[in-house]
Protein backbone atom coordinates (compact mmCIF):
# COMPACT_ATOMS: atom_id res chain seq x y z
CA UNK A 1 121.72 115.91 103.06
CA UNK A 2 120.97 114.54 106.84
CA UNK A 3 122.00 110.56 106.97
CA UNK A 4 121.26 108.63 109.79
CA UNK A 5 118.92 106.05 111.31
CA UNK A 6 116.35 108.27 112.15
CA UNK A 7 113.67 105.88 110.95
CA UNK A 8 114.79 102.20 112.39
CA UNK A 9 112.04 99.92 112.97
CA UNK A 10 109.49 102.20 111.49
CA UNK A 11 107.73 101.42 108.29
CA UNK A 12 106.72 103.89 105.56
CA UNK A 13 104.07 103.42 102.67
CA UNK A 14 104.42 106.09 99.65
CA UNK A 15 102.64 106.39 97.19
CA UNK A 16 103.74 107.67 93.19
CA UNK A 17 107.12 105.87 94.21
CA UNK A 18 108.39 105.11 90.97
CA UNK A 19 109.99 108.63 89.97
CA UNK A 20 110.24 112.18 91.36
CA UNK A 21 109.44 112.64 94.32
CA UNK A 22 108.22 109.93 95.53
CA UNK A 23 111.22 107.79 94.06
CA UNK A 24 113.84 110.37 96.20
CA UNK A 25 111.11 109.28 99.16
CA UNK A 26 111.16 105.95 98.88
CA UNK A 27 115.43 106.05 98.93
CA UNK A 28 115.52 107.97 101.56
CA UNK A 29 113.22 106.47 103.92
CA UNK A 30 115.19 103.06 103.17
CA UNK A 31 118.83 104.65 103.97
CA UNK A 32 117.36 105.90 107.32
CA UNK A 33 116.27 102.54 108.03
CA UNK A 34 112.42 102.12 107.37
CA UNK A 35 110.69 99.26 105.70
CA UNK A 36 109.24 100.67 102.59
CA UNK A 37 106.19 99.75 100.79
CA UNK A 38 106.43 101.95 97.76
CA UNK A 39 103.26 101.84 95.13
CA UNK A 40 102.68 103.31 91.42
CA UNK A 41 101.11 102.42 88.71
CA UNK A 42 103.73 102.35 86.72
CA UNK A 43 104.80 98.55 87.41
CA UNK A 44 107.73 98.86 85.16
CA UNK A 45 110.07 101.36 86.75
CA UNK A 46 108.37 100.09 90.24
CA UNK A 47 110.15 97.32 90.24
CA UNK A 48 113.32 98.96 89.52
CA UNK A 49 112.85 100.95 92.31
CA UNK A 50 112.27 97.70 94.67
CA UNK A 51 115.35 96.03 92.97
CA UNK A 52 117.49 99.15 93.97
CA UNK A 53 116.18 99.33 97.87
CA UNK A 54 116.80 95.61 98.18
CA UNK A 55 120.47 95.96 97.00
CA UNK A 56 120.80 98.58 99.64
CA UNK A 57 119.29 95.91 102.38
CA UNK A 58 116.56 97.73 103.53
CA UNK A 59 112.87 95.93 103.33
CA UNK A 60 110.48 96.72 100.63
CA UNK A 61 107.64 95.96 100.01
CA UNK A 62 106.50 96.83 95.76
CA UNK A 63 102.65 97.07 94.58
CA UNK A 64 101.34 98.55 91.66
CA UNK A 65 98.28 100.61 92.97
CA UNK A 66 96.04 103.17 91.50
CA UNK A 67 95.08 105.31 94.15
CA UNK A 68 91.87 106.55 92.86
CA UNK A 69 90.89 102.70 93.20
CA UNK A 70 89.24 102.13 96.34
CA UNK A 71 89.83 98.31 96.44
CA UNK A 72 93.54 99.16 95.45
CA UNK A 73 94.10 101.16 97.71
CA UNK A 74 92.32 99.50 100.91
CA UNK A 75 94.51 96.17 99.76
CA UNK A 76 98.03 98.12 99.48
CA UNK A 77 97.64 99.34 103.00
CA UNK A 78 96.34 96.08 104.46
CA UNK A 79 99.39 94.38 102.75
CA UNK A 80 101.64 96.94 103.81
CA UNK A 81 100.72 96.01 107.70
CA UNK A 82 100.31 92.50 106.93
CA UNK A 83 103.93 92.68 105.87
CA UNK A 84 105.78 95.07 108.10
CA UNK A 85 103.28 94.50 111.52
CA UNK A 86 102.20 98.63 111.90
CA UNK A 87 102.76 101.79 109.07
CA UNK A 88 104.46 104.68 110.85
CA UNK A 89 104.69 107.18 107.83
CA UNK A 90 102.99 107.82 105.16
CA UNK A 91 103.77 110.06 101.89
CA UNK A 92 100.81 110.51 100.22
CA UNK A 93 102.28 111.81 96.59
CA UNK A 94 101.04 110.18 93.81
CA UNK A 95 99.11 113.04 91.54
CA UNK A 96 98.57 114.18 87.91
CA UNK A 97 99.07 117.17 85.98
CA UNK A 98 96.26 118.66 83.79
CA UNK A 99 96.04 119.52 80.17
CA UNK A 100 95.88 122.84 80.15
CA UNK A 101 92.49 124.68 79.52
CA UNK A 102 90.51 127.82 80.01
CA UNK A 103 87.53 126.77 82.42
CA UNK A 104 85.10 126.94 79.94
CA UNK A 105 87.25 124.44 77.85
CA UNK A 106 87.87 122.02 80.57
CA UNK A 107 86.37 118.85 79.24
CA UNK A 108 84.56 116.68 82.55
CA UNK A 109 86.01 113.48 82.14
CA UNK A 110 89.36 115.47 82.70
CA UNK A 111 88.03 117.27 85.71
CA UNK A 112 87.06 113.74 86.84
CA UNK A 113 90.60 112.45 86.13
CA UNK A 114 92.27 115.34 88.04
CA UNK A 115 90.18 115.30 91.21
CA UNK A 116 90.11 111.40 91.32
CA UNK A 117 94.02 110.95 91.57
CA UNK A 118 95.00 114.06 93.32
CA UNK A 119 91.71 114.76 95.66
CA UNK A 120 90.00 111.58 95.82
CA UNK A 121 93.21 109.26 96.16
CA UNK A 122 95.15 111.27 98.86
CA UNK A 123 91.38 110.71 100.31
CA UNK A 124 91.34 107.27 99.78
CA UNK A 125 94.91 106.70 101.26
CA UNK A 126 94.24 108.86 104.01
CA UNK A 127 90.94 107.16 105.37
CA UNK A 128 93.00 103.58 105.15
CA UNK A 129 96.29 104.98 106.84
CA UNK A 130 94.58 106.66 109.44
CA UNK A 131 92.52 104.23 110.46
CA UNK A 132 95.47 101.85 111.19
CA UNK A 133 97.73 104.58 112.84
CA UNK A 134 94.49 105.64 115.27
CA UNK A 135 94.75 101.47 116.13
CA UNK A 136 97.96 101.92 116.78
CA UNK A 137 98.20 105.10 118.55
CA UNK A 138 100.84 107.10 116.42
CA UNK A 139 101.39 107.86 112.99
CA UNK A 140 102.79 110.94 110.38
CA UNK A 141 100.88 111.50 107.38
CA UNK A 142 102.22 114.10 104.80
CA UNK A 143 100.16 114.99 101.64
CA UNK A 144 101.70 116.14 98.56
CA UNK A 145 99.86 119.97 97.60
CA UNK A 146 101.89 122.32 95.19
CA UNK A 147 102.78 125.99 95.10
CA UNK A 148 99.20 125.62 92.93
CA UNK A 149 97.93 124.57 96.30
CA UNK A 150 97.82 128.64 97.08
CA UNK A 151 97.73 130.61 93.81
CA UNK A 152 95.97 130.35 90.95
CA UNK A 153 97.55 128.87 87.60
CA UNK A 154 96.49 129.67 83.98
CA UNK A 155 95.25 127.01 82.16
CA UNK A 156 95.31 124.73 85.25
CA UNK A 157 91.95 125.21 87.10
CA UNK A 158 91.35 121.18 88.20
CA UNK A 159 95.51 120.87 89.11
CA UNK A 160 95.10 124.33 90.97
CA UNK A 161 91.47 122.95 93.09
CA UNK A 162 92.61 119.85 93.72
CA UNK A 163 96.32 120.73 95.32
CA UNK A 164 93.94 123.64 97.42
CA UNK A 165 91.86 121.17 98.32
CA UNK A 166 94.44 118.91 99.79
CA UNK A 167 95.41 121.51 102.11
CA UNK A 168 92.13 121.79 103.62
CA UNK A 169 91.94 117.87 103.78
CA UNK A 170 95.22 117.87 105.36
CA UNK A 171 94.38 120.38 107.80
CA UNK A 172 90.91 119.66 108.68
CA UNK A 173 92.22 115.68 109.73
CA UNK A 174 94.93 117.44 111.74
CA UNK A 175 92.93 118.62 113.91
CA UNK A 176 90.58 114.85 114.11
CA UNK A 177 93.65 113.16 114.86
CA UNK A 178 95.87 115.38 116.97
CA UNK A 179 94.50 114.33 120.35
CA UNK A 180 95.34 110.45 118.91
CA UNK A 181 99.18 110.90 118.63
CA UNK A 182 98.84 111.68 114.80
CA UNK A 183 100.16 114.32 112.85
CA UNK A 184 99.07 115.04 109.29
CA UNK A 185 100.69 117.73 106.97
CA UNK A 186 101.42 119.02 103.39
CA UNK A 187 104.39 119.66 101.47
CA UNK A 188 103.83 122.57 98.64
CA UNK A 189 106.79 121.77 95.91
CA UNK A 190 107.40 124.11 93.23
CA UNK A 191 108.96 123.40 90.05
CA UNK A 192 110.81 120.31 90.53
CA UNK A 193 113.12 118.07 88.19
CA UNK A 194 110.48 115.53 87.58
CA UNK A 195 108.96 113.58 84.86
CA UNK A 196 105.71 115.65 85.48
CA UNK A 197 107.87 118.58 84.80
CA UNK A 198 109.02 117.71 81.54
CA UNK A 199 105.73 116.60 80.73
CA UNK A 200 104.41 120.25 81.84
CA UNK A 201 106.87 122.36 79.95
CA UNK A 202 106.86 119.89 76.61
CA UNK A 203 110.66 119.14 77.25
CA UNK A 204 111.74 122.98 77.57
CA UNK A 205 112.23 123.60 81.63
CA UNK A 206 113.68 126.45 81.01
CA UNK A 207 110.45 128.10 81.16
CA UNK A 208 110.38 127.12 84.54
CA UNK A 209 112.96 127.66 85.47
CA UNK A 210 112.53 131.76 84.33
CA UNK A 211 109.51 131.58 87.00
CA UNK A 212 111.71 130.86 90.19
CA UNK A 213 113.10 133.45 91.62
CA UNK A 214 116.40 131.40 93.03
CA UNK A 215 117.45 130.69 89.54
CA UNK A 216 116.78 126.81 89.21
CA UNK A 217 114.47 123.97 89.56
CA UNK A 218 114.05 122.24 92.62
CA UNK A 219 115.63 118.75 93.67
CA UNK A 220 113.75 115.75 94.41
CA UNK A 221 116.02 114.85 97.49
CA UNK A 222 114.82 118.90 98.76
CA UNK A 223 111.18 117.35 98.97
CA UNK A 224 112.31 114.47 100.54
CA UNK A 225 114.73 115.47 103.06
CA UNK A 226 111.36 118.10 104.08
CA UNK A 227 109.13 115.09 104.25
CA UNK A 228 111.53 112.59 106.37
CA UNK A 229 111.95 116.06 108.74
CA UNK A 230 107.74 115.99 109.43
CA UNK A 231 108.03 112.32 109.45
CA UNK A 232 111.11 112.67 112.33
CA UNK A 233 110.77 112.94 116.08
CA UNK A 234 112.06 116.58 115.24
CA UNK A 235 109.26 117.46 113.61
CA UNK A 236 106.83 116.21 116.37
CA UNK A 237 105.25 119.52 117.33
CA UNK A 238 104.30 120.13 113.64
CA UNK A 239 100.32 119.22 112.60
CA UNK A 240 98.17 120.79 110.27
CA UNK A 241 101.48 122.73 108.35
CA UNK A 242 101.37 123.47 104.78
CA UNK A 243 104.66 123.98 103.69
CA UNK A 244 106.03 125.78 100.75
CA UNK A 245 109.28 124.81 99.42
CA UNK A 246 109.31 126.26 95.79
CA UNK A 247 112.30 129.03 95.34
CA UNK A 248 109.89 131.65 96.12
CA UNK A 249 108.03 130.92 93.15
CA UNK A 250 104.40 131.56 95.03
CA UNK A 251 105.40 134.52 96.57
């Protein structure tokens, strides 16, 4: 794992902080030296997560947030700049996993449900982001997809369109903001030790685990370390990507 202070006076808002993904984020943002606003809706383990950056001494900045809440959403970034001055980097992760359904059984309220968190709240964060790093003049944005983001999954028709969606989100505002010193991009995880995992499988991962080709589940920390990389100045010629990092799952 690359440690450093790649990220020293920068600030970076992520969203679905509170475990996974975003949680591994969040850490390692703060022990490259970023402020941190970090938002979930899960307020419990949210504040756990701000407890644990403060001990470290980085800045943090905790607030529940649903993303598919416009208000919410428009607030969390205006805090986040009230608080830290500018927003450098922003994860874009928070999402939800369907119940799984043939199309014909997919009920609409859970279409809605899907496509509001995933689709419509990377959106929403998106529009508010971007709109302060174009007043700025720089910015990284990286959107959580999924290895569902480019194949289809049984059972998971809204999960599957709304993490192939993103990608065409995330590339279509590459190209808007390119010219403006902004780079937006996607990370594609496969199956990952998460909470959303174990929610997936019902508790047995080892069926997931038989569907990656390396043997294993993903880390966390691997997303991370991929998102702090397009977030880096070492990254800086990369806009528009899409970038699978799943054991070979989708190939």
């Amino acid at each position: 794992m690359t440690t450093g202070q790649r990220f020293t006076g920068k600030v970076a808002f992520i969203t679905g902080a509170a475990s996974g993904i975003g949680r591994a984020a969040a850490i390692a943002f703060a022990r490259e030296g970023a402020g941190v606003a970090i938002t979930d809706r899960s307020e419990d383990a949210l504040a756990l997560l701000r407890d644990e950056i403060a001990r470290s001494g980085a800045e943090v900045l905790a607030m529940p947030c649903d993303v598919a809440d416009p208000a919410q959403v428009e607030s969390a970034v205006a805090r986040t700049v009230a608080r830290f001055g500018r927003l450098d980097c922003a994860f874009n992760n928070a999402g939800v996993e369907n119940r799984a359904a043939a199309v014909h059984d997919i009920d609409v309220a859970e279409w809605d449900r899907i496509l509001g968190i995933n689709l419509r709240g990377t959106f929403l964060c998106m529009k508010h982001e971007l709109a302060q790093m174009a007043a700025q003049g720089s910015g990284v944005v990286v959107n959580t997809s999924s290895g569902a983001g480019i194949r289809g999954v049984a059972g998971g028709a809204a999960y599957a369109a709304s993490k192939h969606a993103i990608i065409g989100l995330t590339r279509s505002a590459a190209l808007d903001y390119a010219a403006k010193g902004i780079r937006v991009n996607a990370v594609l995880p496969g199956n990952i030790e998460t909470p959303m995992m174990d929610r997936f499988t019902g508790g047995d991962v080892q069926k997931a685990i038989d569907l990656e080709p390396v043997g294993r589940l993903g880390k966390p920390e691997e997303i991370a370390e991929a998102v702090l990389w397009m977030c880096s100045d070492l990254g800086g010629f990369v806009t528009g990507a899409a970038t699978v990092i799943d054991g070979g799952w989708s190939l």
